[in-house]
N, C-alpha and C. Protein backbone atom coordinates (compact mmCIF):
# COMPACT_ATOMS: atom_id res chain seq x y z
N UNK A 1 19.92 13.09 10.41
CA UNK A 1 18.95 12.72 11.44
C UNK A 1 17.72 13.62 11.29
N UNK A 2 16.51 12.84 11.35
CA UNK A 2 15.45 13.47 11.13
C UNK A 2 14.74 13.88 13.09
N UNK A 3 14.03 14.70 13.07
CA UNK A 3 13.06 15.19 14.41
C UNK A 3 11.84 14.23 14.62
N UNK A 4 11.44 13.97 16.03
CA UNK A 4 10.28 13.42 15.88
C UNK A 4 9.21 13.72 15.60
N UNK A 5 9.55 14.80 15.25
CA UNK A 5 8.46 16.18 14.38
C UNK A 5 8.22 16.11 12.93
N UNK A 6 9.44 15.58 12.13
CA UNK A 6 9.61 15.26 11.18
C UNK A 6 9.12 13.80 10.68
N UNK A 7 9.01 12.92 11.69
CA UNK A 7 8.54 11.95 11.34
C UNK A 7 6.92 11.75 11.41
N UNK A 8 6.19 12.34 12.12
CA UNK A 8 4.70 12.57 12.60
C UNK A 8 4.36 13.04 11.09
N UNK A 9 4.89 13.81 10.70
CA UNK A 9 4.70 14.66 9.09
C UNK A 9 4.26 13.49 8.33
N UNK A 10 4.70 12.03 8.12
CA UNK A 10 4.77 10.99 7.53
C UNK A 10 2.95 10.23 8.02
N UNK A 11 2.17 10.35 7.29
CA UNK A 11 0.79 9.48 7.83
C UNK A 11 0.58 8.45 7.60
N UNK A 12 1.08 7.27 8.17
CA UNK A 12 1.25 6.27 7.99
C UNK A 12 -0.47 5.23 8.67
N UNK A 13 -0.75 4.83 7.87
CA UNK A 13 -2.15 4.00 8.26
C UNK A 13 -2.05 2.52 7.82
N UNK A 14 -3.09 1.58 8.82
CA UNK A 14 -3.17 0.40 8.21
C UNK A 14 -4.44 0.54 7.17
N UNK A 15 -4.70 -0.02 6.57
CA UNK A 15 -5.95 -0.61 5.54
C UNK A 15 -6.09 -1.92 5.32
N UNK A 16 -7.31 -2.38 4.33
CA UNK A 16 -7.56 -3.74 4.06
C UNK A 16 -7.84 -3.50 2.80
N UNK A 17 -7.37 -4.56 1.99
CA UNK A 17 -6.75 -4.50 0.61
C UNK A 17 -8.66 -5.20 0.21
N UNK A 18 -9.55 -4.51 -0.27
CA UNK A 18 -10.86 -5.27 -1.08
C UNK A 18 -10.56 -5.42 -2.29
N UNK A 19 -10.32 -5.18 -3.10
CA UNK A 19 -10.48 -5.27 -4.63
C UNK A 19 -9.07 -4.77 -5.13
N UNK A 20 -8.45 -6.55 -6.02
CA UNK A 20 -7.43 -6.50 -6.77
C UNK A 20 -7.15 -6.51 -8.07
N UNK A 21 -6.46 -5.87 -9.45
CA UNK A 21 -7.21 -5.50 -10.40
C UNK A 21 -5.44 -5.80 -11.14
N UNK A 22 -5.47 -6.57 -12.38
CA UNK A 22 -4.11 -6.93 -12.87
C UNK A 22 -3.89 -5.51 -13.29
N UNK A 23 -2.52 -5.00 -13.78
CA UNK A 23 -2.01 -3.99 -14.37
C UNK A 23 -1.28 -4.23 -15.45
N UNK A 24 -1.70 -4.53 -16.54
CA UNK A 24 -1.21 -4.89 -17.58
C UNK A 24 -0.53 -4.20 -18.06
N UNK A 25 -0.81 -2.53 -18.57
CA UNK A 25 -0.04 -1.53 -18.96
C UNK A 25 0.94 -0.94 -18.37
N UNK A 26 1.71 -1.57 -16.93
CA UNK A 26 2.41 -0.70 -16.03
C UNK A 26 3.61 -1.31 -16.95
N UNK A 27 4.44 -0.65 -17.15
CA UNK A 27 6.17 -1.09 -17.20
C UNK A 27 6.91 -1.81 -17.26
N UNK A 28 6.52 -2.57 -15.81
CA UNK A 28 6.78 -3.78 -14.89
C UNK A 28 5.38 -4.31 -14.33
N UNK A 29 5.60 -5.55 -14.23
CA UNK A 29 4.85 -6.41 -13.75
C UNK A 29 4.04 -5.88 -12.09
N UNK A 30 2.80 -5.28 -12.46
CA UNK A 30 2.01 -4.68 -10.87
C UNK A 30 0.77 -5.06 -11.00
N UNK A 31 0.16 -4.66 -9.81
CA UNK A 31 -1.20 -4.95 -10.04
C UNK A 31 -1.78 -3.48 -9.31
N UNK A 32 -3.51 -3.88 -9.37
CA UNK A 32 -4.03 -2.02 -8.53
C UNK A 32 -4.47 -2.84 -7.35
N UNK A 33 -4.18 -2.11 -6.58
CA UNK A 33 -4.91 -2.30 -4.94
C UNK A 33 -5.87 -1.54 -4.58
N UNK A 34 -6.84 -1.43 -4.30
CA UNK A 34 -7.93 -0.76 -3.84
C UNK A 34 -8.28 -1.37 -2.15
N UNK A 35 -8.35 -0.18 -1.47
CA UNK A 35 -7.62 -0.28 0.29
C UNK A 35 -8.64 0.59 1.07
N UNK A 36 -9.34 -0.35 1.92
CA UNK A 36 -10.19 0.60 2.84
C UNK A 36 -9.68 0.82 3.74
N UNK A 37 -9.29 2.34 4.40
CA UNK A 37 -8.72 3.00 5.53
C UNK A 37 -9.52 3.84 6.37
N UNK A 38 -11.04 2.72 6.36
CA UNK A 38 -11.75 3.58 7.35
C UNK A 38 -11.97 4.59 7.18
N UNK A 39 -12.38 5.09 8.23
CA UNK A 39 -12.87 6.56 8.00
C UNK A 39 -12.32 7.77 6.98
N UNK A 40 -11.17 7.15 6.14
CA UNK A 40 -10.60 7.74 5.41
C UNK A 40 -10.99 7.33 3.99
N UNK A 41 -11.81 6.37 4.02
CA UNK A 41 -12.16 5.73 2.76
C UNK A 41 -11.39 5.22 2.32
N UNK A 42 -11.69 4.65 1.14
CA UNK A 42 -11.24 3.76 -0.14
C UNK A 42 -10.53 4.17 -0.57
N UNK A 43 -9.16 3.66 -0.89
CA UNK A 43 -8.05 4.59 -1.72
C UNK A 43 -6.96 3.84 -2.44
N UNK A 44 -6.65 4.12 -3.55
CA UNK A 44 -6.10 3.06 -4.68
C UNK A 44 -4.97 3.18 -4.91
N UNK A 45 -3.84 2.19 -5.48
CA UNK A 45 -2.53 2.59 -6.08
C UNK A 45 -2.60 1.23 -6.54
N UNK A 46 -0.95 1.70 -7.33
CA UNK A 46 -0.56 0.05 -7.90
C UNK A 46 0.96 -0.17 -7.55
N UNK A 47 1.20 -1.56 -7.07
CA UNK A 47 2.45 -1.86 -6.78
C UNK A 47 2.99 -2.92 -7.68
N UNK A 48 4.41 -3.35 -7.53
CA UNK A 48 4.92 -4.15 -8.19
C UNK A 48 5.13 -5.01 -7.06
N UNK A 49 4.29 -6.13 -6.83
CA UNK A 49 4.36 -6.76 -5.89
C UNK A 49 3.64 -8.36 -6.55
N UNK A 50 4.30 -8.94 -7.85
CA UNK A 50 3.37 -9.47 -8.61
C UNK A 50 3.99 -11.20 -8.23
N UNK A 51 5.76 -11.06 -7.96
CA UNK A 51 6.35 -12.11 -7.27
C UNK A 51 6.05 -12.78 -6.38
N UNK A 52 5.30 -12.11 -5.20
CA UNK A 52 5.44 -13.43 -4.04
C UNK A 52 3.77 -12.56 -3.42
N UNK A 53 2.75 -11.80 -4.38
CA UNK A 53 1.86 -11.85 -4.32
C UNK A 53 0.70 -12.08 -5.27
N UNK A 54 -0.47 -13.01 -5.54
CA UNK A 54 -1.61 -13.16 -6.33
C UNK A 54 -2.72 -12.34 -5.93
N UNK A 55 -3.46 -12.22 -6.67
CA UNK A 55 -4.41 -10.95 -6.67
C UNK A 55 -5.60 -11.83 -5.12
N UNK A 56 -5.56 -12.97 -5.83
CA UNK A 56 -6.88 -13.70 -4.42
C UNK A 56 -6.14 -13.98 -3.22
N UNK A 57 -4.99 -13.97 -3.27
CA UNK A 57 -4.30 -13.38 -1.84
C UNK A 57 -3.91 -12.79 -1.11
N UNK A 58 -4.23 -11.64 -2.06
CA UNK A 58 -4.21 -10.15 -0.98
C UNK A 58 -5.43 -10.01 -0.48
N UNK A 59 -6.49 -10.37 -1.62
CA UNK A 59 -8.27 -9.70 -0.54
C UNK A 59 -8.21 -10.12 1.23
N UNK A 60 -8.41 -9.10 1.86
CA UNK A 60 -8.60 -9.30 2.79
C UNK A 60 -7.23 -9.04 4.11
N UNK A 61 -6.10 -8.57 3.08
CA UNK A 61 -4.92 -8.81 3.73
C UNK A 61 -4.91 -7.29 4.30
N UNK A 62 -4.65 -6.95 5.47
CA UNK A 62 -3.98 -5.28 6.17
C UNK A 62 -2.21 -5.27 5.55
N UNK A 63 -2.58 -4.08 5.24
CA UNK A 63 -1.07 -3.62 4.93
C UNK A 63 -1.25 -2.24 5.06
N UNK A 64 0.24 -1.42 5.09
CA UNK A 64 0.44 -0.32 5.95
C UNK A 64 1.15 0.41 4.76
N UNK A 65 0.25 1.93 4.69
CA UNK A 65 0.53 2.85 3.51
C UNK A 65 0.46 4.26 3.87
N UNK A 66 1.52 4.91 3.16
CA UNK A 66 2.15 6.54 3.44
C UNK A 66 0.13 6.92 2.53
N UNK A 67 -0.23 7.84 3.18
CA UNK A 67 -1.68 8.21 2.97
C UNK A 67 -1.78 9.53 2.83
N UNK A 68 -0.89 10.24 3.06
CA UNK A 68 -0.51 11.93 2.95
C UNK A 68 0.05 12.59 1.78
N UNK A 69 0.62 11.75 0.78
CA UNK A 69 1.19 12.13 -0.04
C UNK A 69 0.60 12.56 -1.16
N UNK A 70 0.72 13.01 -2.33
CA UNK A 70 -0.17 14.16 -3.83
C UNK A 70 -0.54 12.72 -4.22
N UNK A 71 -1.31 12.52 -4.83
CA UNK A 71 -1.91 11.73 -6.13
C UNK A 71 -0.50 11.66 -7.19
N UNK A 72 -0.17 10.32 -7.35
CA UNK A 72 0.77 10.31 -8.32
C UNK A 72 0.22 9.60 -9.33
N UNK A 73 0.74 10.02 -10.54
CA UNK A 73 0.08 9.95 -11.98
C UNK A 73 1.25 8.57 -12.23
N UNK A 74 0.43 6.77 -12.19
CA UNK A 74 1.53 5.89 -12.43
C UNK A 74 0.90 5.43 -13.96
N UNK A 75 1.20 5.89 -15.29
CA UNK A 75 0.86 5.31 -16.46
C UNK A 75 -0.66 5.85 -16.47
N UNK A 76 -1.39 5.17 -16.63
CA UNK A 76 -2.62 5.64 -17.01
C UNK A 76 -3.42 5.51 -15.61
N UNK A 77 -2.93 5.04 -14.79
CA UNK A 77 -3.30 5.21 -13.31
C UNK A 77 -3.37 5.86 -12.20
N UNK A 78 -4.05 6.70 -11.33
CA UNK A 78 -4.07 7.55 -10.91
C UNK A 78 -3.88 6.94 -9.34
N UNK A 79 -2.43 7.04 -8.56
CA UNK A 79 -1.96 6.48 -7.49
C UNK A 79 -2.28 7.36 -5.90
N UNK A 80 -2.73 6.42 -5.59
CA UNK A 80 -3.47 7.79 -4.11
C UNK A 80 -2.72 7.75 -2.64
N UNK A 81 -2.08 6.27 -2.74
CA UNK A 81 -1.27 6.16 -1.45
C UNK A 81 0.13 5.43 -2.21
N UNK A 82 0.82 5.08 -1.43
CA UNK A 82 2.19 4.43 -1.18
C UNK A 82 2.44 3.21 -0.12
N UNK A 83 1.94 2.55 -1.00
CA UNK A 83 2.02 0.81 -0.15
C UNK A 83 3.45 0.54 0.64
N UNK A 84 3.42 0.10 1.71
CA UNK A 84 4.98 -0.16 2.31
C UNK A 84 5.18 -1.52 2.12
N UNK A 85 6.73 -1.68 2.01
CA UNK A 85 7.19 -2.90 1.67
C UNK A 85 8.60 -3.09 2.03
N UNK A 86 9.18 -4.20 2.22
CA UNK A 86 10.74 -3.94 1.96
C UNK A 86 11.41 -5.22 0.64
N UNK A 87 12.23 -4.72 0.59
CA UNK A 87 12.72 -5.84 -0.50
C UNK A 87 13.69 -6.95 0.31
N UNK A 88 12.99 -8.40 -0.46
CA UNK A 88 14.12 -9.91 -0.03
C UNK A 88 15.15 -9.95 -0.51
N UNK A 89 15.99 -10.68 -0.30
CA UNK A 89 17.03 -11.24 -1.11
C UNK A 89 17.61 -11.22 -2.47
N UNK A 90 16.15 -11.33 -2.97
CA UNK A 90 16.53 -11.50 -4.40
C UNK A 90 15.41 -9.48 -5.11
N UNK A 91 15.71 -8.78 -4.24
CA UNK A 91 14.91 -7.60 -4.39
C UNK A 91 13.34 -7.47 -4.87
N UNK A 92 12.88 -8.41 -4.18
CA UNK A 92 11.31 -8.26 -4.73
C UNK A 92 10.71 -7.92 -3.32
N UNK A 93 9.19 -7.24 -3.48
CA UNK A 93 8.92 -7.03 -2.48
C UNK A 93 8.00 -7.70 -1.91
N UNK A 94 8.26 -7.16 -0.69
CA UNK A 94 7.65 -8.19 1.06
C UNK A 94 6.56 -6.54 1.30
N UNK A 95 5.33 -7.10 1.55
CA UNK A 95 4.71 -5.99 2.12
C UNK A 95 4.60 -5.96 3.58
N UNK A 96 4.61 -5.06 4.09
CA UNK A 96 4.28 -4.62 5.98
C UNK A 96 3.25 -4.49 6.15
N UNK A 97 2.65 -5.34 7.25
CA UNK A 97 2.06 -5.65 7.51
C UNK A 97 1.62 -5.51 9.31
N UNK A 98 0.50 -5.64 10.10
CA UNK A 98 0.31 -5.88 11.60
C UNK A 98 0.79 -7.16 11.39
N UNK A 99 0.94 -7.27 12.22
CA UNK A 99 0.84 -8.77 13.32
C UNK A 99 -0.76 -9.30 14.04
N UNK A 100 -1.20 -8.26 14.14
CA UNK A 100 -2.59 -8.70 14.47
C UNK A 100 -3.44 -8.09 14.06
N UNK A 101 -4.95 -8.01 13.85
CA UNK A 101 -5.93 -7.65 13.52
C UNK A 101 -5.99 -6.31 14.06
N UNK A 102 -5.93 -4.92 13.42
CA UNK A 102 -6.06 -3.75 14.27
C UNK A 102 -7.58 -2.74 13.27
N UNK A 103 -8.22 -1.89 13.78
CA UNK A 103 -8.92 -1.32 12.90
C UNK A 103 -8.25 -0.20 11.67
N UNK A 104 -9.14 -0.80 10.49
CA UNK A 104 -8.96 0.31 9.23
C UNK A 104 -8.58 1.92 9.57
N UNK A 105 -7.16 2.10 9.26
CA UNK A 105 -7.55 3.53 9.08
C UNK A 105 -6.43 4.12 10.66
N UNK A 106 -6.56 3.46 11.43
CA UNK A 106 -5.55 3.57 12.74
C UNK A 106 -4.15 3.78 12.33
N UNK A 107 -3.31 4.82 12.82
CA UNK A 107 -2.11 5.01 12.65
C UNK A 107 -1.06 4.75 13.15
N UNK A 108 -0.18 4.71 12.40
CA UNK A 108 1.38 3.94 12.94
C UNK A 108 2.08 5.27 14.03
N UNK A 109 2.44 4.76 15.20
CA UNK A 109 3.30 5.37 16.12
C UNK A 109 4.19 5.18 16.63
């Protein structure tokens, strides 16, 4: 069991996904997300989310990303957040998302 102290540690923000970019060189099948979080700016990673998402269907989409964490080095890509997701049925991923329109950059509580 974690503290609710322990969980606050976790900076969880929404963003809006502007600019989607294929990832050809990753491993596995990903693409790059580039994510405005408001006042936190622009901030990039790449997910494997290539199954039950296309690049012209994310522009514009909010999704909810760990924003606290080091810069992770993914292949020749330099990863700045941690996109949330959970996996379906068949283990591919579902991204998290609002339910409604909230501002860039506002945090999960």
């Amino acid at each position: 069991m974690i503290t609710y102290e322990d969980f606050t540690k976790v900076d969880i923000r929404v963003g809006t996904v502007v600019d989607v970019e294929n990832y050809p060189e990753a491993h596995k099948p990903a693409l790059k997300l580039f994510i405005d979080f408001g006042p936190l700016g622009k901030k990039k990673t790449s997910a494997q989310i290539t199954h039950h998402y296309k690049k012209e269907n994310l522009i514009g989409r909010q999704i909810l990303a760990v924003v606290n964490f080091p810069p992770k080095q993914i292949g020749s890509f330099m990863s700045e957040v941690l996109v949330l997701g959970l996996s379906d049925e068949n283990n591919q991923i579902v991204l998290v998302n609002p339910e409604m329109l909230v501002p860039n950059g506002h945090r999960l509580h």
